[in-house]
N, C-alpha and C. Protein backbone atom coordinates (compact mmCIF):
# COMPACT_ATOMS: atom_id res chain seq x y z
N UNK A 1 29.42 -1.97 32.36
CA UNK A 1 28.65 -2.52 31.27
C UNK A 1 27.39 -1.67 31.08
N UNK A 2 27.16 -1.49 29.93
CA UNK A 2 25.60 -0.51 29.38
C UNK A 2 24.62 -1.45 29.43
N UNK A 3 23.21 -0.85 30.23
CA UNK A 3 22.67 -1.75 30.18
C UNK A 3 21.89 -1.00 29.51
N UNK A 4 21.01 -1.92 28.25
CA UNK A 4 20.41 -1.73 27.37
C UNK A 4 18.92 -2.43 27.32
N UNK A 5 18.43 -2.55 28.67
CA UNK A 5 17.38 -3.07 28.75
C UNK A 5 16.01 -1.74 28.82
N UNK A 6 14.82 -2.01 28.11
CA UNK A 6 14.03 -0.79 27.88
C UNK A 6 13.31 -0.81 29.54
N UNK A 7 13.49 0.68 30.32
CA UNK A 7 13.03 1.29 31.07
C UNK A 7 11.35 1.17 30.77
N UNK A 8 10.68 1.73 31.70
CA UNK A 8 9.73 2.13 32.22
C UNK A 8 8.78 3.45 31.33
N UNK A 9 10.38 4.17 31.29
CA UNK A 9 10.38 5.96 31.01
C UNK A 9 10.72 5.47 29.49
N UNK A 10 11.15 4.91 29.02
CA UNK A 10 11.56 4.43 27.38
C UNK A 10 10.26 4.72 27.06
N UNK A 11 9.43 3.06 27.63
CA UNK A 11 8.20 2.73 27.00
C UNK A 11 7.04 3.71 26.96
N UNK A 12 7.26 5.06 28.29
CA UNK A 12 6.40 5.96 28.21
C UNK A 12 6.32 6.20 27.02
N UNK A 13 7.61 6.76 27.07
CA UNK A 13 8.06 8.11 25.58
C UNK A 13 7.52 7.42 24.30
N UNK A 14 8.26 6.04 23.80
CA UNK A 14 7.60 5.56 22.58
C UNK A 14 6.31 5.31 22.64
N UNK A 15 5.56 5.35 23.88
CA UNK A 15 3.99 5.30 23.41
C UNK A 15 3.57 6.64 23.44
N UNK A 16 3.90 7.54 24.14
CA UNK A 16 3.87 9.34 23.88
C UNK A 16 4.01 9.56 22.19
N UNK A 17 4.98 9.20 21.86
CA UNK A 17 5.95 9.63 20.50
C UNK A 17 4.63 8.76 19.91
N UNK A 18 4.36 7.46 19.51
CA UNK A 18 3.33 7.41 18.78
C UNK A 18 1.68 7.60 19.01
N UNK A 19 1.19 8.07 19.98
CA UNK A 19 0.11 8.63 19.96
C UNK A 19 0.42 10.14 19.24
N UNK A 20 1.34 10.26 19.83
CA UNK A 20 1.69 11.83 19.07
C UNK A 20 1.52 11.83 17.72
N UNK A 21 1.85 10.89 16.66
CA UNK A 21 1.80 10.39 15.38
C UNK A 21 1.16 10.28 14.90
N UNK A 22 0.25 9.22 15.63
CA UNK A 22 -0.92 8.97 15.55
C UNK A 22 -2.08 10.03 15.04
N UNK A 23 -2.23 10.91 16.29
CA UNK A 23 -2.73 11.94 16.48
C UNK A 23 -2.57 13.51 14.81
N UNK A 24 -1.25 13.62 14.95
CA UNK A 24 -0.93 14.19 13.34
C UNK A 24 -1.50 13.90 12.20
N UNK A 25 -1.15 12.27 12.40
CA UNK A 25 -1.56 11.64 10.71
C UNK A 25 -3.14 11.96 10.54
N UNK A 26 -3.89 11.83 11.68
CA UNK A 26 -5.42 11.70 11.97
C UNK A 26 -5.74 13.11 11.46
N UNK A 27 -5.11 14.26 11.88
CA UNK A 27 -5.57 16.06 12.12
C UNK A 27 -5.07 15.79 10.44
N UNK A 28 -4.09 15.19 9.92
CA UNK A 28 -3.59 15.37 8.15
C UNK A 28 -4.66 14.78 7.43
N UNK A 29 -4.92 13.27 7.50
CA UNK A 29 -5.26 12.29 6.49
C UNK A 29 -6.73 11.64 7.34
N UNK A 30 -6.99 12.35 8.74
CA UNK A 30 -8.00 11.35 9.02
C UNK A 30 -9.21 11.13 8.17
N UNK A 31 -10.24 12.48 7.84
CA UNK A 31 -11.34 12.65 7.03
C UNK A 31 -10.91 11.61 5.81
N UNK A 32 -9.93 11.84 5.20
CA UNK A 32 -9.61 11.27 4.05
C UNK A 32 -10.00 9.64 4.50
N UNK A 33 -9.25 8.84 5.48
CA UNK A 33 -9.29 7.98 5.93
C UNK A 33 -11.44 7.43 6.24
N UNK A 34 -11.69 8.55 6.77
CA UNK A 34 -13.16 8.51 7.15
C UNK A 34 -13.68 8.09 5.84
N UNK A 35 -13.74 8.96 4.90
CA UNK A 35 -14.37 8.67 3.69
C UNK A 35 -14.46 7.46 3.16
N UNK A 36 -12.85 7.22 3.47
CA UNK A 36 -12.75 5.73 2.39
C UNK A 36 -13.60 4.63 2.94
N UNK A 37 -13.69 4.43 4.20
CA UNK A 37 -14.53 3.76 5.66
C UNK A 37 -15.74 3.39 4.72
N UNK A 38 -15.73 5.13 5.12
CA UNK A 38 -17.62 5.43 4.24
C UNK A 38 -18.42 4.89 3.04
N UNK A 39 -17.15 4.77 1.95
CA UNK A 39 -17.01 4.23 1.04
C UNK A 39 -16.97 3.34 0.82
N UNK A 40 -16.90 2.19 1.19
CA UNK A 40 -16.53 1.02 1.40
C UNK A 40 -17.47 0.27 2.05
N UNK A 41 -18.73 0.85 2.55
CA UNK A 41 -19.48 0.39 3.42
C UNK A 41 -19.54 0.03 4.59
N UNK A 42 -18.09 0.40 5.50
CA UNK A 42 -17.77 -0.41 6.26
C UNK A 42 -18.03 -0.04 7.93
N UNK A 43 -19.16 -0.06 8.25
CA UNK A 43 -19.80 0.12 9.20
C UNK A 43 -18.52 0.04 10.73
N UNK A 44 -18.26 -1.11 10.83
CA UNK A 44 -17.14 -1.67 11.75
C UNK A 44 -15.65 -0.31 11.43
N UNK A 45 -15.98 -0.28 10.02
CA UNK A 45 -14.38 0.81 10.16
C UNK A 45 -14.52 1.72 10.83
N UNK A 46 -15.65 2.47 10.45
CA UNK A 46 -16.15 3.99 10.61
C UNK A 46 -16.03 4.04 12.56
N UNK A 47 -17.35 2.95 12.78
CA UNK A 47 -16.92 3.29 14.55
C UNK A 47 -15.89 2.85 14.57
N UNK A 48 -14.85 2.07 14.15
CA UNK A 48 -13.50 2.02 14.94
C UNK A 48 -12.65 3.50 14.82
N UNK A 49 -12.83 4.03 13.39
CA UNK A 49 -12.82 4.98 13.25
C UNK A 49 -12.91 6.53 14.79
N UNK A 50 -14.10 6.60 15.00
CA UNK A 50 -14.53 7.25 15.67
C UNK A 50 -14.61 7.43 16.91
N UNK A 51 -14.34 5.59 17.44
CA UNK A 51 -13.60 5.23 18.50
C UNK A 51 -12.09 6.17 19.01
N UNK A 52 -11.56 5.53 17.66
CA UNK A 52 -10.16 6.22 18.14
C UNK A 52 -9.86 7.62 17.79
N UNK A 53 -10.74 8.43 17.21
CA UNK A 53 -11.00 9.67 17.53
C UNK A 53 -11.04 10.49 18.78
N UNK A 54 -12.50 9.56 18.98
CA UNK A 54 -12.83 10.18 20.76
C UNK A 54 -11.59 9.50 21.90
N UNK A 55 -10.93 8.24 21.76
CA UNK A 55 -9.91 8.39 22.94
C UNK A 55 -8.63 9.33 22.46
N UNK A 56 -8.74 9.40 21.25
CA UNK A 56 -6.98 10.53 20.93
C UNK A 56 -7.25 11.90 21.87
N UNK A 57 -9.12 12.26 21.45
CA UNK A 57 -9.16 13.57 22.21
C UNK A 57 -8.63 13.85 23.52
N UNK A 58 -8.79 12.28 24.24
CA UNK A 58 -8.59 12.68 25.40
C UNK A 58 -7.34 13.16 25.94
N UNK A 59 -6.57 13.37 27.28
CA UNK A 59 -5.41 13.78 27.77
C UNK A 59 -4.21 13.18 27.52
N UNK A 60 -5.30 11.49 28.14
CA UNK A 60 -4.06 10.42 28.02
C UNK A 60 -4.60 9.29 27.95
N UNK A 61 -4.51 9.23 26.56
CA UNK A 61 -5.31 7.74 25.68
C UNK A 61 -4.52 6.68 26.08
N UNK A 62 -5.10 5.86 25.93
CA UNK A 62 -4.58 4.20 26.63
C UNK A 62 -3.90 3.45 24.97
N UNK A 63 -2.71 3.39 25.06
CA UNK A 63 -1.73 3.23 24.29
C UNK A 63 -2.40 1.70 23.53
N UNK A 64 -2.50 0.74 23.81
CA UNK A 64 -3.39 -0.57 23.58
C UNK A 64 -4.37 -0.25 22.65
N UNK A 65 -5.47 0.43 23.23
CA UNK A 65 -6.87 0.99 22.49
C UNK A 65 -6.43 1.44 21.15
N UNK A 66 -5.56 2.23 21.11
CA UNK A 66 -4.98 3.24 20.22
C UNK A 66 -4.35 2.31 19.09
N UNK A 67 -3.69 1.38 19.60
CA UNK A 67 -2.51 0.76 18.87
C UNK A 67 -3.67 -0.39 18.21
N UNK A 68 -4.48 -1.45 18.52
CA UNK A 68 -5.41 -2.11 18.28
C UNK A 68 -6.54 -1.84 17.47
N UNK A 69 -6.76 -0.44 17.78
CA UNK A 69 -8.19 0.03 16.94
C UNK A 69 -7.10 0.53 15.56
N UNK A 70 -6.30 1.42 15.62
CA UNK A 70 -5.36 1.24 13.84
C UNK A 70 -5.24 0.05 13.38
N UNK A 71 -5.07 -1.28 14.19
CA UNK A 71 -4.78 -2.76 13.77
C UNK A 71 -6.16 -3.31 12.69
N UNK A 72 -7.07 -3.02 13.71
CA UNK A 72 -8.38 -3.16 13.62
C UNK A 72 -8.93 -2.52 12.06
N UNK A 73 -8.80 -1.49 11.78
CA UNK A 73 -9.02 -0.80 10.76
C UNK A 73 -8.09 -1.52 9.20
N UNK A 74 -6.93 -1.57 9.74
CA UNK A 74 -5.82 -1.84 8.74
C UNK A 74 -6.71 -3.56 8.15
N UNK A 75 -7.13 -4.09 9.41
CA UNK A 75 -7.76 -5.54 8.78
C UNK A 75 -8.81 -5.64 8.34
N UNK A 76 -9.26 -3.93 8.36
CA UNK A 76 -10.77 -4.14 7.48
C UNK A 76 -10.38 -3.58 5.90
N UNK A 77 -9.76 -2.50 5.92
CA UNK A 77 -8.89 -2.20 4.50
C UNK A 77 -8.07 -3.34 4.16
N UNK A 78 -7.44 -4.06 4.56
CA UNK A 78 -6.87 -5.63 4.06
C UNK A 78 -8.12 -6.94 3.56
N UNK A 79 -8.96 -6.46 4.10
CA UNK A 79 -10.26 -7.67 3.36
C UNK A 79 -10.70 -7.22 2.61
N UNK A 80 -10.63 -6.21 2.13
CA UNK A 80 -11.16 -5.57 0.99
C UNK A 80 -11.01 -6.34 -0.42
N UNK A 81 -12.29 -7.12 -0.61
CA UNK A 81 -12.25 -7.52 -2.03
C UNK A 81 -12.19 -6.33 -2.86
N UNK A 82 -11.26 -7.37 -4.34
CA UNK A 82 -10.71 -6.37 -5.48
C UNK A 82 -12.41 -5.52 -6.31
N UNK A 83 -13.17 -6.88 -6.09
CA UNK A 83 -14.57 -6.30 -6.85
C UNK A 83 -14.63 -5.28 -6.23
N UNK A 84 -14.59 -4.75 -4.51
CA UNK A 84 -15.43 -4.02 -4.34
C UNK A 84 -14.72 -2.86 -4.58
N UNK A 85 -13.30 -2.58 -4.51
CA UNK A 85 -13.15 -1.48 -5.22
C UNK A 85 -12.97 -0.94 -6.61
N UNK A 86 -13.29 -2.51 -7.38
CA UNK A 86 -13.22 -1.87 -8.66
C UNK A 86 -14.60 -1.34 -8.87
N UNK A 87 -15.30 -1.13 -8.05
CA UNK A 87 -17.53 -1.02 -8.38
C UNK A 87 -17.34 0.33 -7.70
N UNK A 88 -16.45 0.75 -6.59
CA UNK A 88 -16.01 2.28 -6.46
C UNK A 88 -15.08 2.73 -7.11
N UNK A 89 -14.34 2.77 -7.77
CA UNK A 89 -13.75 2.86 -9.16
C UNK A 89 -14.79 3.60 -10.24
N UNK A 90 -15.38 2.70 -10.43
CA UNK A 90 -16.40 2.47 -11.15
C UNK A 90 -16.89 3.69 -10.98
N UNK A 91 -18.15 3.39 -9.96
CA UNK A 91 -19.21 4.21 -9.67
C UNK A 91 -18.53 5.09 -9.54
N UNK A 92 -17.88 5.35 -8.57
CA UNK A 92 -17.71 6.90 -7.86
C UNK A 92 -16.43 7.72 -8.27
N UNK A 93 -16.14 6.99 -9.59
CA UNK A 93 -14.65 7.78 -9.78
C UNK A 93 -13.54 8.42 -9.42
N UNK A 94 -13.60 7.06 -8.16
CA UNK A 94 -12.27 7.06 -6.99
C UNK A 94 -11.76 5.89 -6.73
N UNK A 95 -10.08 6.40 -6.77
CA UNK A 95 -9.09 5.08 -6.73
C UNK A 95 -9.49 4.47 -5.46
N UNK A 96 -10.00 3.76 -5.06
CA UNK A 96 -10.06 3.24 -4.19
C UNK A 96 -8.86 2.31 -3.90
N UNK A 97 -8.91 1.49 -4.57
CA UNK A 97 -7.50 0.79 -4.57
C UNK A 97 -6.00 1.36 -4.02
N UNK A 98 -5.44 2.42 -5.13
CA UNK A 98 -5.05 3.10 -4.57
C UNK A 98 -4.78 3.65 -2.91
N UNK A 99 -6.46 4.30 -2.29
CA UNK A 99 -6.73 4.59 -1.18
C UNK A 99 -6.71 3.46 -0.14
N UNK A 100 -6.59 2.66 -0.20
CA UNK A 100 -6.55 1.42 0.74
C UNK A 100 -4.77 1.12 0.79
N UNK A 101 -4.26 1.42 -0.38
CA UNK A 101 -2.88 0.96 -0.39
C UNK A 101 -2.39 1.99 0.24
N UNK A 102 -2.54 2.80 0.04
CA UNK A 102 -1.99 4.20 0.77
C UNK A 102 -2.17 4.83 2.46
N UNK A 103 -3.71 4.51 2.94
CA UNK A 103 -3.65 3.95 4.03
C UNK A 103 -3.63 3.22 4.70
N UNK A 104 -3.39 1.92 4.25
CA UNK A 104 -2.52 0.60 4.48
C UNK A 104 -1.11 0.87 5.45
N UNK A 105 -0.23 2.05 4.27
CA UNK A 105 0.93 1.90 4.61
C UNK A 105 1.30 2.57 5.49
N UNK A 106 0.20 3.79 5.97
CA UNK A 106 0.50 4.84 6.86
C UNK A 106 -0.07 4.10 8.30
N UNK A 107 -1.29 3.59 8.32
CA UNK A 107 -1.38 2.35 9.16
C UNK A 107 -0.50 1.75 9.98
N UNK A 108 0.06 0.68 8.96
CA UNK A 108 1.47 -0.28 9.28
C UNK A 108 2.55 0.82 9.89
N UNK A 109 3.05 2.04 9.41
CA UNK A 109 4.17 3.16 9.97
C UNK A 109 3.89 3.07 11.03
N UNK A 110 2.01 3.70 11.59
CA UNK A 110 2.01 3.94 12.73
C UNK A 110 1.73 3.28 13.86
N UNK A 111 1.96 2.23 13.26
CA UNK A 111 1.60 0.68 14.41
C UNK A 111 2.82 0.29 14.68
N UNK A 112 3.80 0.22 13.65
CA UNK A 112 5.31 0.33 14.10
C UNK A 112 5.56 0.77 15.21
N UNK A 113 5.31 2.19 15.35
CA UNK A 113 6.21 2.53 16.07
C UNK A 113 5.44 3.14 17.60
N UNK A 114 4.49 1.87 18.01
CA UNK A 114 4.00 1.17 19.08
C UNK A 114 4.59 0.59 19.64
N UNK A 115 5.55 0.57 20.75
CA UNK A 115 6.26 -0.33 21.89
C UNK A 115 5.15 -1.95 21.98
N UNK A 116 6.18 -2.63 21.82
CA UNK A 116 5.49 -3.94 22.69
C UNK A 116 5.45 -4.01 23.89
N UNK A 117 4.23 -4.68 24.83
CA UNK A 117 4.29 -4.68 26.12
C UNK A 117 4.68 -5.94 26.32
N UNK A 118 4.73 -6.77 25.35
CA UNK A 118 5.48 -8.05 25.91
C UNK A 118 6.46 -8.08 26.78
């Protein structure tokens, strides 16, 4: 019989494989991501932001931190009243809207594909 129960060495790899992800999307879209923070006023994003900057740098980031502080962020881009990005809209002649939906979804991808430790 196959046993199909997740290893030890599984759960490494899928938390390897998404810090690894993690880490990409950040070196692609992070600044972009920073800005919108910035934009938004959102004090709490930015250091979570910067948080999970400084542990990605490290060797071997603590998979939790990593997976929680994207959570963390995703629920500050999810409270985002509509006023406030229609007043950056507005003002600053940026989709904001848009930008929240868009890193919303890259967010949610990379929280996916976070192992549960349950």
């Amino acid at each position: 019989m196959l046993n199909t129960t997740p290893t030890n060495k599984d759960f490494d790899q899928d938390c390897c494989g998404a810090i690894a992800a993690t880490r990409e999307h950040l070196r692609q879209h992070g600044a972009n991501l920073c800005q919108l923070l910035e934009a938004l006023d959102e004090t709490f994003g930015s250091d979570a932001f910067f948080s999970l900057h400084e542990v990605l740098s490290g060797p071997f980031p603590d998979h939790d931190h990593v997976r929680d502080t994207l959570c963390d962020i995703l629920q500050i881009l999810a409270e985002q009243p509509s006023s406030a990005l229609d007043r950056l809209a507005r003002d600053l002649n940026f989709y904001a809207a848009k930008a929240v939906c868009w890193n919303s979804e890259r967010l949610r991808s990379l929280i996916s594909q976070f192992p549960h430790s349950d």
